[in-house]
N, C-alpha and C. Protein backbone atom coordinates (compact mmCIF):
# COMPACT_ATOMS: atom_id res chain seq x y z
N UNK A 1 0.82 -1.19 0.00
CA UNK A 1 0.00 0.00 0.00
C UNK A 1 0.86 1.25 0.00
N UNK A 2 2.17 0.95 0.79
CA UNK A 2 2.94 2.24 0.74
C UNK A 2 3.17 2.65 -0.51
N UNK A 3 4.26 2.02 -1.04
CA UNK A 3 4.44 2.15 -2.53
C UNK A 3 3.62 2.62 -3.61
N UNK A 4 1.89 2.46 -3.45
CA UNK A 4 1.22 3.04 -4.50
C UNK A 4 1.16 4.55 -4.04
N UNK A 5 1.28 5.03 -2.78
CA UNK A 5 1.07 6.28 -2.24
C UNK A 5 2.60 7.01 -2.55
N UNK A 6 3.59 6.28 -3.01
CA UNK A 6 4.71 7.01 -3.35
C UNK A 6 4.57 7.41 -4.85
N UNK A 7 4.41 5.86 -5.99
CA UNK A 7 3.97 6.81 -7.37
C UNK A 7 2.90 7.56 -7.24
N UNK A 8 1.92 7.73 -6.35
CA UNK A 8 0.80 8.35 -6.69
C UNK A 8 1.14 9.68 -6.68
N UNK A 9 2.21 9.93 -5.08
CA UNK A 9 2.71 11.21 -5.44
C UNK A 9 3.80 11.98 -6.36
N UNK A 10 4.46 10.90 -6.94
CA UNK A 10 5.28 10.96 -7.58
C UNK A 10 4.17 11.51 -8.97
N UNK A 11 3.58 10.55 -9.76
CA UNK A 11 2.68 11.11 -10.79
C UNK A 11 2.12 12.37 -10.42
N UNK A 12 1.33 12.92 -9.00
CA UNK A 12 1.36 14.31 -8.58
C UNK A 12 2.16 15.22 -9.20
N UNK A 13 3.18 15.17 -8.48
CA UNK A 13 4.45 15.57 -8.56
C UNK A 13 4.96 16.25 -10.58
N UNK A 14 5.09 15.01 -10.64
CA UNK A 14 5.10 15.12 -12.50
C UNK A 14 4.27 16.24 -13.41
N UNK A 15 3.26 15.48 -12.71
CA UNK A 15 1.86 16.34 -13.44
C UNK A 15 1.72 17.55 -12.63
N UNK A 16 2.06 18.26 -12.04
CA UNK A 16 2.44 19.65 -11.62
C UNK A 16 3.67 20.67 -12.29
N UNK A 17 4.79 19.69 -12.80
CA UNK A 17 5.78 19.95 -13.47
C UNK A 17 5.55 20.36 -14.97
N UNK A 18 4.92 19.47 -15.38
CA UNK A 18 4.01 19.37 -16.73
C UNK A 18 2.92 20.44 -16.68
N UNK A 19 2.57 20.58 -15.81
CA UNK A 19 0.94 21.94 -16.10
C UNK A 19 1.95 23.35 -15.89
N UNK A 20 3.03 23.41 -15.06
CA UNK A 20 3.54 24.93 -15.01
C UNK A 20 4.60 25.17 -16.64
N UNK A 21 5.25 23.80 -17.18
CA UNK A 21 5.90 23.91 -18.40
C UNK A 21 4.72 24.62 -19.64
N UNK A 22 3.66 23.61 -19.76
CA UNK A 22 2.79 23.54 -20.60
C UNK A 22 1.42 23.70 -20.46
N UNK A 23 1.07 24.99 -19.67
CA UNK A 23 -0.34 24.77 -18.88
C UNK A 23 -1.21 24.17 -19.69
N UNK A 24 -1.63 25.17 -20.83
CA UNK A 24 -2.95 24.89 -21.99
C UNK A 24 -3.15 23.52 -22.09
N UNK A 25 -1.97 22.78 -22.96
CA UNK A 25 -2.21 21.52 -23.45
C UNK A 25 -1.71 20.36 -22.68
N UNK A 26 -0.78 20.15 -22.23
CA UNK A 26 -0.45 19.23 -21.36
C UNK A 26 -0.75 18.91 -20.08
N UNK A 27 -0.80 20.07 -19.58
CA UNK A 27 -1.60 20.65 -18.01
C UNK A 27 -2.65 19.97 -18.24
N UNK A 28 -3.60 20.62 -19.30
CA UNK A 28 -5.04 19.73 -19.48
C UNK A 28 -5.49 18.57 -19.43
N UNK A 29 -4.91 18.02 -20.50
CA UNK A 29 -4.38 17.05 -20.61
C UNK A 29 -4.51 15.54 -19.62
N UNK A 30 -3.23 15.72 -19.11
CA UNK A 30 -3.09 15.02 -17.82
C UNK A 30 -3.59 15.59 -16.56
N UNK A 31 -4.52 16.90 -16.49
CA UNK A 31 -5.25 16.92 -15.57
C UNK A 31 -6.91 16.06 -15.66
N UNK A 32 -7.31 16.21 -16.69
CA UNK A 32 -8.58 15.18 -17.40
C UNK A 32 -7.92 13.92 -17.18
N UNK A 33 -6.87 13.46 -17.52
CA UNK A 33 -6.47 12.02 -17.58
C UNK A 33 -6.61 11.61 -15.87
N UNK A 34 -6.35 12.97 -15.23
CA UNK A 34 -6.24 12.25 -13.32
C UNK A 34 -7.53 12.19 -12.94
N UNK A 35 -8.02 13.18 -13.48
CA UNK A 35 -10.28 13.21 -13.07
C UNK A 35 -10.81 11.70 -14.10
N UNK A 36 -10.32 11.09 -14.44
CA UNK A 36 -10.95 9.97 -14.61
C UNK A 36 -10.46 8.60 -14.00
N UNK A 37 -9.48 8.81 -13.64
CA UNK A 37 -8.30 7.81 -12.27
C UNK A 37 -9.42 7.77 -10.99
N UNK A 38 -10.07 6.92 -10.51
CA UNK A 38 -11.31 7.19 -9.41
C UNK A 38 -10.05 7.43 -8.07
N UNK A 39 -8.44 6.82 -8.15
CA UNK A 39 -7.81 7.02 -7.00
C UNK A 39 -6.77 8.09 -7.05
N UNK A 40 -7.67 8.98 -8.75
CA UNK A 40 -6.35 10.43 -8.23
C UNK A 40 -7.19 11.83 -8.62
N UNK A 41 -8.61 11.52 -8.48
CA UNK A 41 -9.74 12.12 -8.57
C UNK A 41 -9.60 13.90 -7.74
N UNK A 42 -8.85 13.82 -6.56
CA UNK A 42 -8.52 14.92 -5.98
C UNK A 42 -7.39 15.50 -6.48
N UNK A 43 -5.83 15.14 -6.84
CA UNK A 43 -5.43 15.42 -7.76
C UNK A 43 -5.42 16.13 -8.83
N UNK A 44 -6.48 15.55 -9.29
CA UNK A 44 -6.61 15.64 -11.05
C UNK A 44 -7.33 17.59 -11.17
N UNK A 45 -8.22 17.04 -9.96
CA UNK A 45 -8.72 18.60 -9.64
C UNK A 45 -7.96 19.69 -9.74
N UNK A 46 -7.08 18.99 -8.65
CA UNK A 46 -5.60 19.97 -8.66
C UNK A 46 -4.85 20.57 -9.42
N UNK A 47 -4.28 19.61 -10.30
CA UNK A 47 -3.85 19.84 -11.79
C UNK A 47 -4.62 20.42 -12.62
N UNK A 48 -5.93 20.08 -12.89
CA UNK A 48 -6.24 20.66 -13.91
C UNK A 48 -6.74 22.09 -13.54
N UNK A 49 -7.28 22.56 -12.20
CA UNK A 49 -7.37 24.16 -11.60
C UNK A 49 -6.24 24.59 -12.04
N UNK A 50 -5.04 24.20 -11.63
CA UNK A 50 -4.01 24.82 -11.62
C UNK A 50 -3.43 25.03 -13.22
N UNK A 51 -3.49 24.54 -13.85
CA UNK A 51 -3.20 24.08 -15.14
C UNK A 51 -3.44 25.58 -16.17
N UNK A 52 -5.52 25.30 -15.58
CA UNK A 52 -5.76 26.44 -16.11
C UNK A 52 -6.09 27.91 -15.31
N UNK A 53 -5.91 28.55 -14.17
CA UNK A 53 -5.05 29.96 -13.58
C UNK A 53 -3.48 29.80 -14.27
N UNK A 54 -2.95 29.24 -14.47
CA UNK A 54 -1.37 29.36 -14.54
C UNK A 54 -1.84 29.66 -16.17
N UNK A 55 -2.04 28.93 -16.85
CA UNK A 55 -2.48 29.03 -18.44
C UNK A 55 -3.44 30.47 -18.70
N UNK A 56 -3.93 30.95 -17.78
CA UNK A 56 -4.94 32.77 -18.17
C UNK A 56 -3.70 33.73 -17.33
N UNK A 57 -2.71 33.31 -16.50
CA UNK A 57 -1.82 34.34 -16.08
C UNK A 57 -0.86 33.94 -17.32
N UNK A 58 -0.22 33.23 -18.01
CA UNK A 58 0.50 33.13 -18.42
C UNK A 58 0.08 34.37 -19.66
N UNK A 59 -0.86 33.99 -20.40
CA UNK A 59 -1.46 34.53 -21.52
C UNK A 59 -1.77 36.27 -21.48
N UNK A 60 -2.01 36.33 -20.08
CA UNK A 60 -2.02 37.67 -19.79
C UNK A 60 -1.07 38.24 -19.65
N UNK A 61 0.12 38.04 -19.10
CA UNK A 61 1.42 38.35 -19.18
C UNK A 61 2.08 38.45 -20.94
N UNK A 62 1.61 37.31 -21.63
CA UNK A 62 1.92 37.34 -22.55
C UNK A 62 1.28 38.53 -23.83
N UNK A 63 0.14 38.59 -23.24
CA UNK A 63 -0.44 39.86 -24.31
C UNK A 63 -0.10 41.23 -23.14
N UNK A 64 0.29 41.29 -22.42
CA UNK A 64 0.96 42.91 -21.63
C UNK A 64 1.92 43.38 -22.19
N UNK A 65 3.11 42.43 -22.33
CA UNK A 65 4.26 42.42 -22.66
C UNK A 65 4.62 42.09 -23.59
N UNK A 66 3.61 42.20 -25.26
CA UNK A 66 3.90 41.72 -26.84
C UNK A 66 4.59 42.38 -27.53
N UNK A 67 4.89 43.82 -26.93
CA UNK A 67 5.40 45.02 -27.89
C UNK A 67 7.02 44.73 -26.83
N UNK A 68 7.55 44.30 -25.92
CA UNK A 68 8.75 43.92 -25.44
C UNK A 68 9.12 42.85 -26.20
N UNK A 69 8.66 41.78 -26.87
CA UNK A 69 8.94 40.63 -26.91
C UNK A 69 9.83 40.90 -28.78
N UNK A 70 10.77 40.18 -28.84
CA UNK A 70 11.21 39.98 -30.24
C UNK A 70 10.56 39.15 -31.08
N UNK A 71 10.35 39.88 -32.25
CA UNK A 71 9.56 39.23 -33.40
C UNK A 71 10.61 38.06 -34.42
């Protein structure tokens, strides 16, 4: 039983790494993939909230700062 509570956090873990790299699509992604896991159902919540605030700050930052950015 221990051991599944270590990958479980470990896949956590991952999939937090993955939603701040790639919120939009990957974030999503594997946050939908954890909301259908019935044992990473809280998780998945997690990830995928987070996935998408990090993915509307990102975007907002990104259209503030378009006329700084090199074309």
């Amino acid at each position: 039983m221990e051991k599944a509570t270590i990958n479980k956090n470990r896949f956590f873990f991952w999939a937090v790494i993955i939603a701040i790299l790639n919120p939009l699509l990957s974030g999503l992604v594997l946050g939908v993939f954890m909301l259908s896991q019935p044992d990473l159902k809280r998780e998945g919540r997690i990830v995928t909230l987070f996935a998408i605030a990090w993915g509307i700050i990102v975007l907002m930052l990104v259209s503030k700062f378009r006329g700084l950015l090199p074309v």
